[in-house]
Structures are given as C-alpha cells and as structure tokens.
Protein backbone atom coordinates (compact mmCIF):
# COMPACT_ATOMS: atom_id res chain seq x y z
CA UNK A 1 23.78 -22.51 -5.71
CA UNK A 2 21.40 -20.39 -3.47
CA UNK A 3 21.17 -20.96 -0.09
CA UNK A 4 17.35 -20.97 0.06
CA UNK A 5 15.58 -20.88 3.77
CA UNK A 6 12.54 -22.55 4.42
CA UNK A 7 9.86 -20.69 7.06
CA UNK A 8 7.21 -22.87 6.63
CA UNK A 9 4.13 -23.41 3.30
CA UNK A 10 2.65 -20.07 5.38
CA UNK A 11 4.89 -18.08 5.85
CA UNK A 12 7.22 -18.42 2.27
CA UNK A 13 3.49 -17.90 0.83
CA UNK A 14 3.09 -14.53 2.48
CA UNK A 15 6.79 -13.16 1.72
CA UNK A 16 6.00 -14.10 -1.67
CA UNK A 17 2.47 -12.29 -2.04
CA UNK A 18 4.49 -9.08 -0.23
CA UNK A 19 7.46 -9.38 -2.59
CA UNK A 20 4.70 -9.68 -5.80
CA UNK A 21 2.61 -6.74 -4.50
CA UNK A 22 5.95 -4.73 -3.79
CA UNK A 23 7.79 -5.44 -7.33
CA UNK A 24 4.21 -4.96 -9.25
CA UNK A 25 4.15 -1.58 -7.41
CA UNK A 26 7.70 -0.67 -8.11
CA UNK A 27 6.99 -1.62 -11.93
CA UNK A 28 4.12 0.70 -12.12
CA UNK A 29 5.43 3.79 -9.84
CA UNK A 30 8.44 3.35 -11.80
CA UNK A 31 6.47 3.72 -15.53
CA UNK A 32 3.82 6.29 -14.18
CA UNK A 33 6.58 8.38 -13.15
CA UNK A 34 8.07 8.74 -16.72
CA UNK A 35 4.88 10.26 -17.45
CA UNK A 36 4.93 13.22 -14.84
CA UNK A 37 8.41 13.78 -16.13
CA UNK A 38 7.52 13.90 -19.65
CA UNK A 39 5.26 16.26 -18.13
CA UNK A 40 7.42 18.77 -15.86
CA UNK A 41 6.62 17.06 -12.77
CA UNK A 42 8.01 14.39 -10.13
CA UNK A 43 5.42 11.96 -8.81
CA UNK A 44 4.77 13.37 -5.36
CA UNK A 45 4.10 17.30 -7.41
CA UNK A 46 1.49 15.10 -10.04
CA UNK A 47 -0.45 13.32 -6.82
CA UNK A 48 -0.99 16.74 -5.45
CA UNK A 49 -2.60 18.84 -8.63
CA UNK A 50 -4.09 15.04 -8.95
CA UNK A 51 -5.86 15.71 -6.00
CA UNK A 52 -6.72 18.86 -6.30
CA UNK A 53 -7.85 18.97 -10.06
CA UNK A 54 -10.38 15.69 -9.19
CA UNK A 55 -11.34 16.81 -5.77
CA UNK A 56 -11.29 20.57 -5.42
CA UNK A 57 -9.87 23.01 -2.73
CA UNK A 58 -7.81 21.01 0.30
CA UNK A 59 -5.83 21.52 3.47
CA UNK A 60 -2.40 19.69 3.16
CA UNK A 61 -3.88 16.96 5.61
CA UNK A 62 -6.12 16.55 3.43
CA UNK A 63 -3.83 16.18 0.43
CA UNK A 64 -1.21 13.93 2.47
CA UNK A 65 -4.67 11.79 2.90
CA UNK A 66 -5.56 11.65 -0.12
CA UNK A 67 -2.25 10.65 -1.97
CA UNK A 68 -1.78 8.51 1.12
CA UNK A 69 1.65 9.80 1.90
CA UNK A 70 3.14 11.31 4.80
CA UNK A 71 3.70 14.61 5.35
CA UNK A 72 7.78 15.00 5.68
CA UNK A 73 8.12 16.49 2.12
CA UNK A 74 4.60 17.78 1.88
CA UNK A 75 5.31 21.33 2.55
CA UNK A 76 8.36 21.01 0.19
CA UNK A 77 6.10 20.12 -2.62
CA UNK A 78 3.46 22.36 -2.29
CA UNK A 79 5.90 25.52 -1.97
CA UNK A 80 7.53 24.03 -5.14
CA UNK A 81 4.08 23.50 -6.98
CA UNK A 82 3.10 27.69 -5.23
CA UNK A 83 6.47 28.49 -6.93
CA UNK A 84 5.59 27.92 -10.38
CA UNK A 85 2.28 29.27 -9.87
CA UNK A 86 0.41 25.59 -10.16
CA UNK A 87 -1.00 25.94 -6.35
CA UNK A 88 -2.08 28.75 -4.45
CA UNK A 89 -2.64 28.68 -0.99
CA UNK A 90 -5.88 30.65 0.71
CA UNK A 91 -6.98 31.24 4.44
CA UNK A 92 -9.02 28.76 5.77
CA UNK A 93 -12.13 30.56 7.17
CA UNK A 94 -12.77 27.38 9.09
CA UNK A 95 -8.97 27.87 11.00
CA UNK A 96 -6.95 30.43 10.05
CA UNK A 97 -4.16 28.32 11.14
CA UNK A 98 -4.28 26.36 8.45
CA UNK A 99 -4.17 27.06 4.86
CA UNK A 100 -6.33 26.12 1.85
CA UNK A 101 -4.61 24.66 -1.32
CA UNK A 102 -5.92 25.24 -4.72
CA UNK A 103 -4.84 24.73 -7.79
CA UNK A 104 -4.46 27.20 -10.33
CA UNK A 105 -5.72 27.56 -13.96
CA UNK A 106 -2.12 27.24 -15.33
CA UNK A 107 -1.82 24.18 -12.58
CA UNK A 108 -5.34 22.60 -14.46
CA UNK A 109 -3.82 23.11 -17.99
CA UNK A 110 -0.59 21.06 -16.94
CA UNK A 111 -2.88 18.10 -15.51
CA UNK A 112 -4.76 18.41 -18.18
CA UNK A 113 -2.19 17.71 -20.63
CA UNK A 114 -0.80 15.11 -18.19
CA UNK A 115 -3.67 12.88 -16.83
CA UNK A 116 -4.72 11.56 -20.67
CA UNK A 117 -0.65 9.81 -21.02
CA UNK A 118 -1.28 8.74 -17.52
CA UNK A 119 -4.08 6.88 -18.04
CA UNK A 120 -2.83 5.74 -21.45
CA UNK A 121 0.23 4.45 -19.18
CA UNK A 122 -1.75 2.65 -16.84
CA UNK A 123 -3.87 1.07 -19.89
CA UNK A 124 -0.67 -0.63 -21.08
CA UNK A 125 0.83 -1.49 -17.16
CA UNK A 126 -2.82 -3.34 -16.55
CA UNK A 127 -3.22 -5.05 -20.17
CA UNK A 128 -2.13 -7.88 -19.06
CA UNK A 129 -5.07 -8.42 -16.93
CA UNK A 130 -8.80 -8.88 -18.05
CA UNK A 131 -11.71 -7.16 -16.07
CA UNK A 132 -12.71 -10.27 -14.45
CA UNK A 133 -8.86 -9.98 -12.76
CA UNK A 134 -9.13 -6.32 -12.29
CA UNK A 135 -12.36 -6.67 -10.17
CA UNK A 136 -10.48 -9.58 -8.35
CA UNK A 137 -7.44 -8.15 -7.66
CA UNK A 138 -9.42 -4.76 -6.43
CA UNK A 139 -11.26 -7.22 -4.27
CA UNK A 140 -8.46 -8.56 -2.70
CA UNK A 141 -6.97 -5.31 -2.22
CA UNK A 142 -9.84 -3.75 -0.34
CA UNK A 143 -9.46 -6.76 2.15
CA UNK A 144 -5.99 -6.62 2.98
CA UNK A 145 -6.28 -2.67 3.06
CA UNK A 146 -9.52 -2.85 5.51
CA UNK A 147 -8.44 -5.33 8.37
C-alpha cells in the first residue's frame, strides 16, 4: 500500500492542479516534438524560426521572450539554425552590439512544411476538449500567468 500524506483539502488541491498542468504539458511537448523531428528540427530550433516566420526580424532577447525560454542554450541554437543556413544574423542599426536574427527563405520553406503537422498535432492533443473548455481553460491560464 502507498503511504499517502495528507497537507490539508488546500494544499493536496494545489499539488494536484500543478501535477495536472505539468503532466498535460509533458504530454503535449512530448507529441509536438515528434513533429519538429519529423521535420529536421528539435523543439527549441522550431520555437525560434516559429518566431521569426510569425513575427519578423528579432534580437535573441527578443526570441528568448517570445518562446519564453531562457537564454543558456539560446546562442547554441541560433548558431546551429545560422549553420544550416535557416537564420541569418544582421547588425542592429539600433545597437551594433547586438545582432538581428532573421530567418531565411530556405528557413521559411522548412516552417512551412512544418507548422501545417503542427497544428494538425495540436488538433488531435486538444480534441478532447470543446471550445467552451478551450476558452475556459485559456481563461484560467491568463489568471494564474498574470498575478
């Protein structure tokens, strides 16, 4: 038998809610990223021509805050993605301390190709919910994500 501990209604009910949101995460990072490797990517490459394919021409702050990761394998990434000719990086004229990433026209064709079986992914991940749910669960979200 389990040795179950008891923290209180409140507090068992929040552990719960973070181990739901964590596993439904896990579940979906887990099947999106089958998709980018289908596709020649990893997750962190896809997030970045992501970005820059719906958003246009960024500094790598404002890629890291726009995937909302951090920025310890950032640089990695983006040499990888410059590597294969999917990025290039410009001069900022604003602070030429800083560089401008854009994505390339062979980096566009492999979204592209990509972003249709991701959302085709994410069509079957969220099925189980109806749009009345969606809208809730978005709603929800936003609070937690806004205190």
């Amino acid at each position: 038998m389990k040795n179950k501990k008891y923290y209180g209604e409140e507090n068992d009910l929040n552990l719960k809610v973070v181990i739901g949101i964590s596993r439904a995460n896990q579940a979906i990072q887990k099947h999106s990223a089958v998709t980018f490797k289908e596709g020649g990517l990893t997750t962190a490459q896809f997030a970045v021509l992501e970005a820059l394919y719906h958003k246009g021409t960024l500094t790598i702050q404002e890629i890291i805050n726009s995937i909302l990761s951090t920025g310890g394998n950032m640089t990695v990434v983006i040499n990888n993605l410059e590597k294969e000719k999917l990025v290039e990086r410009l001069v900022n004229p604003e602070d030429k301390r800083s560089s401008l990433i854009e994505i390339t026209g062979k980096g566009k064709k492999i979204i592209e190709g990509i972003f249709p079986n991701h959302l085709q992914s994410l069509k079957e991940e969220f099925q189980v919910l109806t749009k009345e749910e969606k809208q809730t669960l978005i709603a929800i979200l936003k609070k937690l994500g806004t205190r």
